[in-house]
Protein backbone atom coordinates (compact mmCIF):
# COMPACT_ATOMS: atom_id res chain seq x y z
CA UNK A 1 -38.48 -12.26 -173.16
CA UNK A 2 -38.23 -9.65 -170.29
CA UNK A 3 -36.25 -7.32 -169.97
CA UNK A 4 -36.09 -3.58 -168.29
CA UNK A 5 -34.75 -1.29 -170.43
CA UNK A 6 -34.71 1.76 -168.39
CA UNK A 7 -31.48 0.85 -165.78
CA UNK A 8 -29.32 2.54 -163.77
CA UNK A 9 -26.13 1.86 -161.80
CA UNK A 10 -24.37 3.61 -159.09
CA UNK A 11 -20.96 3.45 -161.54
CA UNK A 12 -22.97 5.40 -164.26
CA UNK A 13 -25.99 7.40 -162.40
CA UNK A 14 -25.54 10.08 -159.48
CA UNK A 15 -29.72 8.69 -158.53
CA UNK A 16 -28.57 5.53 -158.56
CA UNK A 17 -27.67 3.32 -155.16
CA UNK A 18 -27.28 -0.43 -156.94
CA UNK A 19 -23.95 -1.55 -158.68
CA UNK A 20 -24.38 -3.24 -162.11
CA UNK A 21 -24.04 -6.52 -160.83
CA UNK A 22 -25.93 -6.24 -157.89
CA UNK A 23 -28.82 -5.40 -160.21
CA UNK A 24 -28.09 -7.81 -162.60
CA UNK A 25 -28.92 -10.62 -160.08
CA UNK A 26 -31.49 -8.78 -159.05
CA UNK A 27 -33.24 -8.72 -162.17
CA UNK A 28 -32.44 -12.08 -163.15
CA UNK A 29 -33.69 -13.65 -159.79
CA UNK A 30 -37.08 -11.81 -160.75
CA UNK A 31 -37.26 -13.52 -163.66
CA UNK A 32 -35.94 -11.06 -166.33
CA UNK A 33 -33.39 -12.27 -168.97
CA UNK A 34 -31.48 -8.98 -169.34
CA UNK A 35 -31.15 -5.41 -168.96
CA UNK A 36 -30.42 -2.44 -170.72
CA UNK A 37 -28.05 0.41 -168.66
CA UNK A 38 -28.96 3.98 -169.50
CA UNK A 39 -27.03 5.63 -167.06
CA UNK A 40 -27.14 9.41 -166.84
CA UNK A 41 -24.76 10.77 -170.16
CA UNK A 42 -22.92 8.01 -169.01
CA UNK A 43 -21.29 4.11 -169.89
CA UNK A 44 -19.73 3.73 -166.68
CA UNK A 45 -22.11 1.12 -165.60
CA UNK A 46 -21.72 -0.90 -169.12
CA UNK A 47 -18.25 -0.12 -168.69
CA UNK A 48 -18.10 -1.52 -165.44
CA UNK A 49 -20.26 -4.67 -166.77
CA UNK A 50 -18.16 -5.91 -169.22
CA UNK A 51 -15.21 -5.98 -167.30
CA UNK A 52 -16.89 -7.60 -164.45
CA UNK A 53 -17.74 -9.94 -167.33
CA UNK A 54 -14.28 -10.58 -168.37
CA UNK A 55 -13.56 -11.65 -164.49
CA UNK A 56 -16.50 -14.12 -164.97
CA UNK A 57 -18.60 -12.86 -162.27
CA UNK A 58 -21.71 -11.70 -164.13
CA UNK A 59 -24.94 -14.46 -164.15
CA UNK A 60 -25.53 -16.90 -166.88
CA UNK A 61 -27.69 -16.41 -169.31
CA UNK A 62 -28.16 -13.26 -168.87
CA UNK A 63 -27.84 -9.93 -171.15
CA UNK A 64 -26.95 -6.08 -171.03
CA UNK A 65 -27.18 -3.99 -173.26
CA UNK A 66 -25.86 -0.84 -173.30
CA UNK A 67 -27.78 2.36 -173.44
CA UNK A 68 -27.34 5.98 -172.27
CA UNK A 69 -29.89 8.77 -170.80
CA UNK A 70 -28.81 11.53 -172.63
CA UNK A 71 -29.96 15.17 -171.08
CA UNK A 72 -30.81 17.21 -173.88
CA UNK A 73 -30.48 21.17 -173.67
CA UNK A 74 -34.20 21.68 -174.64
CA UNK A 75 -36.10 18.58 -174.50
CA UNK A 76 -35.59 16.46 -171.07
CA UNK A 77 -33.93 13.30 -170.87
CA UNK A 78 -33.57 10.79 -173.93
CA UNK A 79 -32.95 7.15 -174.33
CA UNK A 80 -30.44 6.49 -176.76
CA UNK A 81 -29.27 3.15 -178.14
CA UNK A 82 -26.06 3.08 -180.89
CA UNK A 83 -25.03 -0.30 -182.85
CA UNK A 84 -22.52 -1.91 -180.42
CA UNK A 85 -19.61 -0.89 -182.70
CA UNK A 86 -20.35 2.69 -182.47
CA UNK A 87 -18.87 4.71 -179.36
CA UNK A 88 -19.52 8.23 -179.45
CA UNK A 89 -17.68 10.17 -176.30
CA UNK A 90 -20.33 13.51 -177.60
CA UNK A 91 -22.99 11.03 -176.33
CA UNK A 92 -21.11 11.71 -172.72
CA UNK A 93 -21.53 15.45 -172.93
CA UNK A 94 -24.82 16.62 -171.86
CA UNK A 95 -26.34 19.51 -173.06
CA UNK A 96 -27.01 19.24 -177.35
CA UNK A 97 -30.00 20.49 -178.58
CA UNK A 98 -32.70 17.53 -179.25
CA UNK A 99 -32.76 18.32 -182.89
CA UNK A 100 -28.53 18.10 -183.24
CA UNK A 101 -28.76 14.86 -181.01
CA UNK A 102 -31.35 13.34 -183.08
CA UNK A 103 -29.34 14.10 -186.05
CA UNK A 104 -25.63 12.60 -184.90
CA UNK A 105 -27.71 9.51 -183.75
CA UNK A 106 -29.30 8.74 -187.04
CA UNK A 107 -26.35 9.40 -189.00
CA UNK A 108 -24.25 6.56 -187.17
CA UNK A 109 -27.31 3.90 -186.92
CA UNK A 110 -29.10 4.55 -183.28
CA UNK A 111 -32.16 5.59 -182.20
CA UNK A 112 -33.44 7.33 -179.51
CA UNK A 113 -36.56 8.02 -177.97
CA UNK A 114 -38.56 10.03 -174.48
CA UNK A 115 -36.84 8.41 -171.11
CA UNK A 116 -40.16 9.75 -169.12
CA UNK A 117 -43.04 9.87 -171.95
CA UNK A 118 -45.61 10.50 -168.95
């Protein structure tokens, strides 16, 4: 499987300049089967996924996941992934300490890990 798991959309991500969809295709066309969007402290882009979803405009065969680049008070930027029933709006507020973040994550089931390790 391929997959980039590092994504993000102009709905979610002020850096960003591709829609969800957009990107979507993109990937796909380059062979990937899926995606994961980690917008910035945001699910706007996931948000705006699954809707576009609903309409039945998204690619077959094709998968997003839904992640978020949380910016941490002290520690940089951090990938975090939560259990698809688990939506935590706190995850939307930047600015917890690594150590509280790490701590609300485990407790409901994600995990979480460096966004730029290098």
């Amino acid at each position: 499987m391929k997959y980039d798991f590092h994504c993000h959309t102009k709905e979610g991500s002020i850096d960003a300049k591709v829609d969800v969809l957009s990107y979507a295709r993109f990937l796909k066309g380059k062979g990937f089967q899926g995606m994961m969007v980690t917008d910035h402290n945001s699910y706007k882009g996931y948000r705006a996924w699954l809707k576009q979803k609903q309409e039945g405009l998204t690619p077959e065969n094709f998968t997003v996941l839904r992640g978020i680049e949380y910016d941490t008070l002290d520690a940089g930027h951090i990938l975090v992934i939560m259990p698809d029933h688990v939506e935590l709006k706190l995850l939307e507020l930047r600015g917890m300490p690594v150590q509280l973040l790490a701590r609300v994550v485990h407790k409901y089931g994600g995990i979480l890990g460096p966004a730029h390790p290098y």
